[in-house]
Every structure is written in C-alpha cells, then in structure tokens.
C-alpha atoms as a PDB file:
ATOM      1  CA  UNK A   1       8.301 -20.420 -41.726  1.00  0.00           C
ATOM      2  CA  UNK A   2      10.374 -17.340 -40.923  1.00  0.00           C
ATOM      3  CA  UNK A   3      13.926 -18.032 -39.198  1.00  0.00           C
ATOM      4  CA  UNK A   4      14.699 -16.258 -36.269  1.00  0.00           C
ATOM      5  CA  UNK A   5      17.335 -14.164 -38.035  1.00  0.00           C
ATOM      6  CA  UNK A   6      14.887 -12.513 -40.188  1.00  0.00           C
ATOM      7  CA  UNK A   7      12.901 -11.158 -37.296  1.00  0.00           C
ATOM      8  CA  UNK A   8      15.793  -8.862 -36.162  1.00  0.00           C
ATOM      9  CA  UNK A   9      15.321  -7.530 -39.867  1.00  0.00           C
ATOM     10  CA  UNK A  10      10.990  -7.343 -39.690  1.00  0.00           C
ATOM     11  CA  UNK A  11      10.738  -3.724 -38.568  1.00  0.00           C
ATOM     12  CA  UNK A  12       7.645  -4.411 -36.838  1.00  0.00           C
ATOM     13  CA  UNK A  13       9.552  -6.742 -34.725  1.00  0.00           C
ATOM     14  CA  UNK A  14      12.144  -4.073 -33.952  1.00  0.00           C
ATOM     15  CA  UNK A  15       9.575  -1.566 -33.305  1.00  0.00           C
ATOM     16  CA  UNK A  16       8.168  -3.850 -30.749  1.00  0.00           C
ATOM     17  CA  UNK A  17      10.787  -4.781 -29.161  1.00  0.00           C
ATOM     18  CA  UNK A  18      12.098  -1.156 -28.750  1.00  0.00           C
ATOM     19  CA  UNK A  19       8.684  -0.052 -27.621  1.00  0.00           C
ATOM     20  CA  UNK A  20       8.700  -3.129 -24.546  1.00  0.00           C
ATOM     21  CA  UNK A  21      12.264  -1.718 -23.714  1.00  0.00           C
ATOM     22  CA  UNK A  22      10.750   2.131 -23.313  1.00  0.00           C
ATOM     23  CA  UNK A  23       7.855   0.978 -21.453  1.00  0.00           C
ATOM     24  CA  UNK A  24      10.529  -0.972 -18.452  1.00  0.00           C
ATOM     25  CA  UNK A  25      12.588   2.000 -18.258  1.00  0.00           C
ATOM     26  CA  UNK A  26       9.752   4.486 -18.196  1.00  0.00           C
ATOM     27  CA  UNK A  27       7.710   1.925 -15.499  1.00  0.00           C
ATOM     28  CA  UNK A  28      10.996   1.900 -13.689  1.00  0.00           C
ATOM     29  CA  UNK A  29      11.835   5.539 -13.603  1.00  0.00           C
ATOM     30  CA  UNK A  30       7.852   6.499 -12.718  1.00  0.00           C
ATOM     31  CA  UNK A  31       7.989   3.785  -9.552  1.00  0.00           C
ATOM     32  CA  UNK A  32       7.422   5.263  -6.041  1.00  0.00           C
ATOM     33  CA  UNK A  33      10.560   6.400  -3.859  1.00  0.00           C
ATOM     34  CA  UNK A  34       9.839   5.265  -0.048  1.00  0.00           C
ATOM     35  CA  UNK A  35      12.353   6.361   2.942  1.00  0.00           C
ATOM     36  CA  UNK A  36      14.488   3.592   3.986  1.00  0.00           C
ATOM     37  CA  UNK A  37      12.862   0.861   5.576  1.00  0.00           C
ATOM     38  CA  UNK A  38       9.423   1.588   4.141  1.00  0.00           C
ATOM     39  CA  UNK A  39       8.462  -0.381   1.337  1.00  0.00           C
ATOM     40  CA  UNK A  40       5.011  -0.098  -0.749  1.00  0.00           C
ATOM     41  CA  UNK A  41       2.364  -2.316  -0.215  1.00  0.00           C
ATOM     42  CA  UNK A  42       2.451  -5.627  -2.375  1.00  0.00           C
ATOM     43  CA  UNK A  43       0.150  -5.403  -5.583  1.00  0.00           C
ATOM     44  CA  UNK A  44      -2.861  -7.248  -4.515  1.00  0.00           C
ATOM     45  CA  UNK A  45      -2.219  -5.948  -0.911  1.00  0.00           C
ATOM     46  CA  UNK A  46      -5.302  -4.158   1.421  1.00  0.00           C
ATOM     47  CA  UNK A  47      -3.855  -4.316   4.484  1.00  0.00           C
ATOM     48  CA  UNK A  48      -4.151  -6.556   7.604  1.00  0.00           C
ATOM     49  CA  UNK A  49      -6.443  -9.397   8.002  1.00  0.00           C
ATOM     50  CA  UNK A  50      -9.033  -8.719  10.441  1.00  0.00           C
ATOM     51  CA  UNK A  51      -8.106 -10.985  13.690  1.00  0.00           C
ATOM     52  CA  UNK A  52      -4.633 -11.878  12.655  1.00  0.00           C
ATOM     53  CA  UNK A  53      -1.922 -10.772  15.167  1.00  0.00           C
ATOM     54  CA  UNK A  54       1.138  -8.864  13.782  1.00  0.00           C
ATOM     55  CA  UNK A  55       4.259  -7.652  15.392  1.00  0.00           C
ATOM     56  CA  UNK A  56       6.845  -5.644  14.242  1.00  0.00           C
ATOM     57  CA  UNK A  57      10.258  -5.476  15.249  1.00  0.00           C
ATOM     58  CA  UNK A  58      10.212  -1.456  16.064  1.00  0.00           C
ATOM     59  CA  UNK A  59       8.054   1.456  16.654  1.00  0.00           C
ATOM     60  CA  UNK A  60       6.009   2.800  13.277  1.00  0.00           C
ATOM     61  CA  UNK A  61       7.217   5.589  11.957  1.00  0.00           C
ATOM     62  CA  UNK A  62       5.023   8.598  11.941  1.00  0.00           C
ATOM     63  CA  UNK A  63       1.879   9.115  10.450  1.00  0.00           C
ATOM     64  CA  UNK A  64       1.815  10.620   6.900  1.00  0.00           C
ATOM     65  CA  UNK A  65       0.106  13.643   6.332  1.00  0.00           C
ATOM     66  CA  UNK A  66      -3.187  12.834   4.147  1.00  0.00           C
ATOM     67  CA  UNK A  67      -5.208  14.666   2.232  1.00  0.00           C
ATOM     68  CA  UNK A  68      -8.712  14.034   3.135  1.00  0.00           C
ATOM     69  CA  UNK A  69     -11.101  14.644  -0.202  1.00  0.00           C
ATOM     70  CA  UNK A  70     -14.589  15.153   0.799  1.00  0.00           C
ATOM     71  CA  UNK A  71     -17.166  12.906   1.909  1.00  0.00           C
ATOM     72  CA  UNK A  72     -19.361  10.558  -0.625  1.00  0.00           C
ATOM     73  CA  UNK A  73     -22.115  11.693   2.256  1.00  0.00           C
ATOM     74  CA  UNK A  74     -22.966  13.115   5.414  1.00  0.00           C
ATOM     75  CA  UNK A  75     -22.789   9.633   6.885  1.00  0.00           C
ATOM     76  CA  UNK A  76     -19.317   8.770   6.021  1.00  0.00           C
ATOM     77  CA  UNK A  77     -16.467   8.521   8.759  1.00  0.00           C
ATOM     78  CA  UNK A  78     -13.014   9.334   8.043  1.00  0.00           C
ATOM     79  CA  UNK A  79     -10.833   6.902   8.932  1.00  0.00           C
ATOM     80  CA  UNK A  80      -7.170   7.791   8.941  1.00  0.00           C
ATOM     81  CA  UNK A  81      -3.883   6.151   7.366  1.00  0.00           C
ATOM     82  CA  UNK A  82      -1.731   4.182   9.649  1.00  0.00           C
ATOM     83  CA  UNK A  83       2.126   2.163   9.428  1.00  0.00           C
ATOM     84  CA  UNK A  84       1.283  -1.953   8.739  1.00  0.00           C
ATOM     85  CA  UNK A  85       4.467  -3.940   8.721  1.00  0.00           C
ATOM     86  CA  UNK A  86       4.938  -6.644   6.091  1.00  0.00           C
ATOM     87  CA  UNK A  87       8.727  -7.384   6.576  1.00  0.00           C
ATOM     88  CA  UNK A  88       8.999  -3.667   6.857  1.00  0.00           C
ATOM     89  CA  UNK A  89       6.732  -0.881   7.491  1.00  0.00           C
ATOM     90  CA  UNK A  90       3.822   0.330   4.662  1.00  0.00           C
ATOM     91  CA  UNK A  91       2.056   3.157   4.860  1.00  0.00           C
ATOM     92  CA  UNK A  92      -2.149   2.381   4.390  1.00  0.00           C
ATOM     93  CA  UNK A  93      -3.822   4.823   3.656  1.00  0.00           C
ATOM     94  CA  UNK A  94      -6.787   6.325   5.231  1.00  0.00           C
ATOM     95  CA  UNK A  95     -10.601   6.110   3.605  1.00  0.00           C
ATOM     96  CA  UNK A  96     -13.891   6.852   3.812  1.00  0.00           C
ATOM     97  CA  UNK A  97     -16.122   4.381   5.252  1.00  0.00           C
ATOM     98  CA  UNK A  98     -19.414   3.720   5.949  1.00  0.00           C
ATOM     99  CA  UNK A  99     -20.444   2.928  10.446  1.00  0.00           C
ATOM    100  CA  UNK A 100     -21.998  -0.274  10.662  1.00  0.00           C
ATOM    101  CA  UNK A 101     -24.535   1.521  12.642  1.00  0.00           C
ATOM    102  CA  UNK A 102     -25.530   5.186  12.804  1.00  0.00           C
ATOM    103  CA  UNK A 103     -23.486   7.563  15.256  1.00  0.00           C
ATOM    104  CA  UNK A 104     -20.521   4.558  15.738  1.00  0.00           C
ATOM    105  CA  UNK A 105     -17.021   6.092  15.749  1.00  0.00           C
ATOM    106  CA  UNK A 106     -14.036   4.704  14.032  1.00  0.00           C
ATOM    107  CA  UNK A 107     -10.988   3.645  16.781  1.00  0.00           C
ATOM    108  CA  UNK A 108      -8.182   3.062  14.367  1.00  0.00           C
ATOM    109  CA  UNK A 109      -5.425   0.743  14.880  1.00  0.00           C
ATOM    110  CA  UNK A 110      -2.594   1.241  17.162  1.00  0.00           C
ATOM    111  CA  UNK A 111       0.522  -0.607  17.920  1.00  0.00           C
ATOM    112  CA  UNK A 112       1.911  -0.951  21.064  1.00  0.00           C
ATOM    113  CA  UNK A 113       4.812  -2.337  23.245  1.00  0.00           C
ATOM    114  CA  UNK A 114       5.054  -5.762  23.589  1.00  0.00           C
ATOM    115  CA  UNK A 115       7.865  -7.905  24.635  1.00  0.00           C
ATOM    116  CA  UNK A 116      11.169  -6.218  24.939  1.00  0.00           C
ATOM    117  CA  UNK A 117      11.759  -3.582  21.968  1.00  0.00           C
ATOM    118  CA  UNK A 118       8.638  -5.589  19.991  1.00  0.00           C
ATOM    119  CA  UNK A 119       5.064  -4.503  19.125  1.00  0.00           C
ATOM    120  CA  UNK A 120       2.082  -5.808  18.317  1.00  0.00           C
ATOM    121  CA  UNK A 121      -0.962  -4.285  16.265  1.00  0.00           C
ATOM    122  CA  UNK A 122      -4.277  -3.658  17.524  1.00  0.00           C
ATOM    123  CA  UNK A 123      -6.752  -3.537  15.332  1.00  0.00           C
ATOM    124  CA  UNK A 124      -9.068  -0.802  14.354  1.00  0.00           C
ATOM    125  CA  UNK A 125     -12.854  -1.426  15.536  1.00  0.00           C
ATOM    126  CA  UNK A 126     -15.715   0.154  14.898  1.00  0.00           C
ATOM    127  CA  UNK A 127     -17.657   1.478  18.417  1.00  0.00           C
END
C-alpha cells in the first residue's frame, strides 16, 4: 500500500492534480458575464412551468437582441426570447417551435403590473 506522502512524489499524481487545477481556472475564466441583477439560468433549468404563477419584484429588463437561425421548415414559428425571474431576472431564449395546429400563432409571455410596484407573468399560449 502506497502512503499518502509518496503520491505528492508519483508524477502522474502531480500531473493530475495540476491538470484538475487548469481545468477550474479555465471553467472559471470561460463562465458567462450577466449585467447586474441578471443571473443565468440554473443547469437543468427550461424555463417556467406551464400554469405556475410567478411574480417578480420589478419590471424585466429589455428584450435581448437574438439572432434568429433559419427555420427546420416552412411550418415552424419563431417564438422569441423573453426575461423569467428566478430570484432575479434570466434571459430565455427564443426557439423554433412547431403550432399545435396549422396557421396557430405564437402569443409569447408578458408580464404585467400587479400589486403595487409587483408583476406577475403571463404565460405564452399558442392561438
């Protein structure tokens, strides 16, 4: 059985310990920047659940410019980004979707005044 002394002398063992330390820094340098009081969504995060009510304490900010790639097909519907707020505001970005039902538009979600300086999501719906 090796001691754990001789480990910091195994060169493999430094090498892989130097290489964990490299990958950190470079996964913490390479991480998104988001303006103040935006955060990124959560890693397993896709946005709101359908039915669920959601306030926020403020107005979104504005919409982010997108850049719209083209269609899988004629029959897909773009449907735009918009500000979600999960204990501050993420930005979710728009897709391309399928209608339930040929020639139904996409009304996206909005939020809107509610209770003092409040507001309160409404979803998106397909119509």
């Amino acid at each position: 059985m090796v001691s754990t002394n001789q480990n910091f002398k195994n060169p493999f063992y430094i090498a892989l310990v130097i290489s964990g330390l490299l990958m950190a820094i470079a996964f913490n340098e390479c991480s998104a920047q988001y303006p103040q009081g935006v955060q990124s969504p959560q890693p397993g995060y896709y946005g709101p659940v359908p039915g669920a009510t959601y306030y926020a304490p403020g107005a979104p900010p504005p919409p982010q410019q997108e850049v719209i790639i083209a269609a899988p097909s004629p029959e897909y519907v773009w449907t735009p980004g918009y500000w979600h707020w999960q204990n501050g505001w993420i930005w979710i970005g728009g897709q391309w979707a399928l209608p339930p039902r040929p020639g139904m538009r996409w009304h996206g979600p909005e939020w809107h005044p509610h209770e003092g300086e409040r507001f309160r999501l409404q979803h998106g719906e397909w119509r």
